[in-house]
C-alpha atoms as a PDB file:
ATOM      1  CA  UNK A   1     116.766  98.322  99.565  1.00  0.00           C
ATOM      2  CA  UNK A   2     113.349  98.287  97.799  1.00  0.00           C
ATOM      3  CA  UNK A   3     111.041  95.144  98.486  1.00  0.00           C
ATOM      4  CA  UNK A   4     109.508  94.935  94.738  1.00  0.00           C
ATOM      5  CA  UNK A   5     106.680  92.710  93.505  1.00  0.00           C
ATOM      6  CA  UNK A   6     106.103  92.792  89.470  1.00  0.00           C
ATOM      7  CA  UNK A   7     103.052  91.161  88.290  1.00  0.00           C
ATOM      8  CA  UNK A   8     102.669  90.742  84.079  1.00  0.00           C
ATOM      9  CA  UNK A   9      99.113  90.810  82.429  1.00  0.00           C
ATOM     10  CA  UNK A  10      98.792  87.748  80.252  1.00  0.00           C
ATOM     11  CA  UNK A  11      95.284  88.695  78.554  1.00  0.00           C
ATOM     12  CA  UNK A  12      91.988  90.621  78.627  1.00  0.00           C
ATOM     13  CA  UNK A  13      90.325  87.731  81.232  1.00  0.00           C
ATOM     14  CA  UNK A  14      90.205  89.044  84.668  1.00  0.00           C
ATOM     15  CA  UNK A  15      92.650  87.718  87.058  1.00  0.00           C
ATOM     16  CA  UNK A  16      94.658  86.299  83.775  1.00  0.00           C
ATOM     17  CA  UNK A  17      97.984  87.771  85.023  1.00  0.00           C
ATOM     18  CA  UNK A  18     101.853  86.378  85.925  1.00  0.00           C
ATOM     19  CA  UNK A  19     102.793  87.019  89.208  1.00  0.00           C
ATOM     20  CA  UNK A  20     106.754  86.833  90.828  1.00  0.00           C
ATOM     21  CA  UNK A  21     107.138  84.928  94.415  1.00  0.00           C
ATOM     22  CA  UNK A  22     106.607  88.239  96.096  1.00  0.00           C
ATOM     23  CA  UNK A  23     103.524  88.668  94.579  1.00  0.00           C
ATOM     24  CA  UNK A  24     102.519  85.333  95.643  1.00  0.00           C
ATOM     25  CA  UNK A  25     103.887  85.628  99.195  1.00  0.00           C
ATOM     26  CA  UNK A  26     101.229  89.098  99.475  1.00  0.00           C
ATOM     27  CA  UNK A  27      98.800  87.390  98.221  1.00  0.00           C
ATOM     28  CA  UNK A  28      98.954  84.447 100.597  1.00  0.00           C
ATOM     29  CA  UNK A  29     100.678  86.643 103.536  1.00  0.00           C
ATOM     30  CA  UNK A  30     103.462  84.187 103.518  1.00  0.00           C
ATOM     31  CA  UNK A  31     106.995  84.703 103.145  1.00  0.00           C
ATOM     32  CA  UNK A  32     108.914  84.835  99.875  1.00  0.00           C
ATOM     33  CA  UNK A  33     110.702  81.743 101.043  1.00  0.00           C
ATOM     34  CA  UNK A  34     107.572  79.230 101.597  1.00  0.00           C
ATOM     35  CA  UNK A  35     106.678  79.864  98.002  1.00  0.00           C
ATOM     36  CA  UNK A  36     106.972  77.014  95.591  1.00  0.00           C
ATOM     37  CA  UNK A  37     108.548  77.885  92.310  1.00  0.00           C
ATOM     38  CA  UNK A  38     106.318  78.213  89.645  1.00  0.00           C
ATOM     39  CA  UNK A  39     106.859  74.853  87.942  1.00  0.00           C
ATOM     40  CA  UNK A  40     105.693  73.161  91.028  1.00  0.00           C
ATOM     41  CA  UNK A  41     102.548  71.771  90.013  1.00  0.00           C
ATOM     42  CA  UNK A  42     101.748  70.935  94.329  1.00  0.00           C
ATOM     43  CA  UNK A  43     100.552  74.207  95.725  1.00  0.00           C
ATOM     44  CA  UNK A  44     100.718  73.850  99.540  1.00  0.00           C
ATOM     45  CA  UNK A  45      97.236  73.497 101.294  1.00  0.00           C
ATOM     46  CA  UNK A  46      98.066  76.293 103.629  1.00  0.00           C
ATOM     47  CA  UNK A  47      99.226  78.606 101.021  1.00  0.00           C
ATOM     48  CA  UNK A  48      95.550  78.316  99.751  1.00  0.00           C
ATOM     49  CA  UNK A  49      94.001  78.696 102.857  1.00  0.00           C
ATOM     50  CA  UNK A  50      95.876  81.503 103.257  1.00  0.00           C
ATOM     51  CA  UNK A  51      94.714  83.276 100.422  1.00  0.00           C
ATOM     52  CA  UNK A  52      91.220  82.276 101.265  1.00  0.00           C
ATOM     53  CA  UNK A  53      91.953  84.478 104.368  1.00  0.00           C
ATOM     54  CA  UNK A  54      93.657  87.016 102.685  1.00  0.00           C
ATOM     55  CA  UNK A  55      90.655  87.454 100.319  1.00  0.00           C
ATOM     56  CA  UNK A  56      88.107  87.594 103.052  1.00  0.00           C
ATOM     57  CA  UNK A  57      90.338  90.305 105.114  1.00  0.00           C
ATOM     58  CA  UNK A  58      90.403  92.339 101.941  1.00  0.00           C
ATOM     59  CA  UNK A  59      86.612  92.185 101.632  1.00  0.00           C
ATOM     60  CA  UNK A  60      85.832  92.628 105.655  1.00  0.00           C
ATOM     61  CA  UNK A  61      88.696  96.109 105.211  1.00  0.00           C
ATOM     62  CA  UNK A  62      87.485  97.774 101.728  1.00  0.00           C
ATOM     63  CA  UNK A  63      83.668  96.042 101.504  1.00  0.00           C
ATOM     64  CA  UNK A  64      84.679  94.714  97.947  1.00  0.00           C
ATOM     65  CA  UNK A  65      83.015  91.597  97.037  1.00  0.00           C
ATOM     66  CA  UNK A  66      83.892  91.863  93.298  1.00  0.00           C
ATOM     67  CA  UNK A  67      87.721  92.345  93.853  1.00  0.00           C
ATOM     68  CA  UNK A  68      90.143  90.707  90.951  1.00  0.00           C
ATOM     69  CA  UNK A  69      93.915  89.951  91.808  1.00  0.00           C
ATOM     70  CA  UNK A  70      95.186  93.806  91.061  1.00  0.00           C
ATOM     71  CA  UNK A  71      93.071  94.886  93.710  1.00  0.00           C
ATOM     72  CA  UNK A  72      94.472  92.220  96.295  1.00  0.00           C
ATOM     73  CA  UNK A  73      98.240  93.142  94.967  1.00  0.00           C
ATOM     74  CA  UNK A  74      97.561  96.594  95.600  1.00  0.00           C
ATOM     75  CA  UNK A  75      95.757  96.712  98.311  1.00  0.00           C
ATOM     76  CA  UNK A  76      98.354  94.172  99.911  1.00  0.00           C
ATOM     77  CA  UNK A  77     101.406  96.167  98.622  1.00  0.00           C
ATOM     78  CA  UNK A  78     100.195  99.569 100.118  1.00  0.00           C
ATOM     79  CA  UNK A  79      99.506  97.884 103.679  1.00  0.00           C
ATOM     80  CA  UNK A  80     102.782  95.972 103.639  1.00  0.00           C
ATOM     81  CA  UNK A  81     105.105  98.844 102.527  1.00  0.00           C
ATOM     82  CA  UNK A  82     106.109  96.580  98.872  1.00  0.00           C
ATOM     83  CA  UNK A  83     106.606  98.355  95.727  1.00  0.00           C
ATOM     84  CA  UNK A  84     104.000  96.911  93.136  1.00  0.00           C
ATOM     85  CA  UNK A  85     105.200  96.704  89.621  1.00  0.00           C
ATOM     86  CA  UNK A  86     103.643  95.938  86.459  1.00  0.00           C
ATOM     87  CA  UNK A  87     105.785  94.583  83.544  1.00  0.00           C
ATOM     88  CA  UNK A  88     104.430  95.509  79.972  1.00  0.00           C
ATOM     89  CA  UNK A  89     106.365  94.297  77.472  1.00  0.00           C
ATOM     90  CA  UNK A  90     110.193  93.867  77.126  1.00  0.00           C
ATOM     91  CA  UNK A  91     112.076  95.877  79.479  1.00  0.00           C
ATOM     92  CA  UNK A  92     108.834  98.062  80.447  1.00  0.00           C
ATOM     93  CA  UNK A  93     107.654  98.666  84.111  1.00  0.00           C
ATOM     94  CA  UNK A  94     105.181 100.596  85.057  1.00  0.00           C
ATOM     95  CA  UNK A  95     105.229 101.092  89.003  1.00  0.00           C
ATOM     96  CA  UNK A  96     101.711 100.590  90.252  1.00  0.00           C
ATOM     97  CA  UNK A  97     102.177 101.119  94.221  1.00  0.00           C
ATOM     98  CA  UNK A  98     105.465 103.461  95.112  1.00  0.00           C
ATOM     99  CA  UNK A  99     107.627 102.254  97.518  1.00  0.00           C
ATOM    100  CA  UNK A 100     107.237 103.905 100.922  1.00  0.00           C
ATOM    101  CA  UNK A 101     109.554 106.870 101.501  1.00  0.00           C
ATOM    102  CA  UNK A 102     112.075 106.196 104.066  1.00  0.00           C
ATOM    103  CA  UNK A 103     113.059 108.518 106.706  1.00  0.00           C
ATOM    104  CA  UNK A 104     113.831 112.179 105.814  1.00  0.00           C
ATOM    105  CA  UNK A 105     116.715 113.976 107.814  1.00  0.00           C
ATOM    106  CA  UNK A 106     116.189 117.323 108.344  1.00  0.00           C
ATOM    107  CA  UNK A 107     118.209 119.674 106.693  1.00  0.00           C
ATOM    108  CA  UNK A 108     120.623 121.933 108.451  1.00  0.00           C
ATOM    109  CA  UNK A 109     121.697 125.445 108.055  1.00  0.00           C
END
C-alpha cells in the first residue's frame, strides 16, 4: 500500500497551497493521527514547534534559507519514503515525489 500526501495550489502567493493530514503530519514530523482536522481553528503548540524544527532541519540538511512549503513537502516526502501528489483541478494529479519501489524478486529461469 502506497503512503500518499496530495497538496492543492490555491494561488500565485508562495506557500498559498491546501495540504491533506499527511501533508501536515511531514511537515510537522508527526503522525497522521495527532493532526487536527482542518476546521479546527486550535493548532496544537507542539505541532508548531515541530514545524519550527522541521524547518530548521531542512535548512541545517540542504543550506536553503529561502525554502517555501513545496520544498519542505518534497524534501520531507523523499526522506520519509511518501508519495507527494499535487492535485490540479478536478480529478487531476500530478505525482510530484514517486513512491519508493519496493523490493524486486529476482527473476528465474
Amino acid at each position: 500500500m502506497t503512503d500518499t500526501a496530495v497538496f492543492r495550489i490555491i494561488s500565485d502567493r508562495r506557500d498559498d497551497i491546501a495540504m491533506d493530514a499527511r501533508c501536515m503530519a511531514l511537515l510537522t514530523g508527526a503522525g497522521v493521527h495527532d493532526i487536527p482536522p482542518s476546521d479546527d481553528a486550535m493548532w496544537p503548540a507542539a505541532l508548531a514547534r515541530n514545524g519550527r524544527r522541521r524547518l530548521k532541519e531542512y535548512q541545517a540538511a540542504t543550506g536553503d534559507r529561502d525554502a517555501d512549503v513545496r520544498d519542505l513537502l518534497i524534501h520531507y516526502a523523499r526522506r520519509e519514503g511518501v508519495e507527494l501528489v499535487r492535485e490540479i483541478g478536478s480529478g487531476t494529479h500530478v505525482v510530484v515525489v514517486p513512491a519508493p519501489e519496493g523490493p524486486r524478486e529476482e527473476a528465474t529461469l
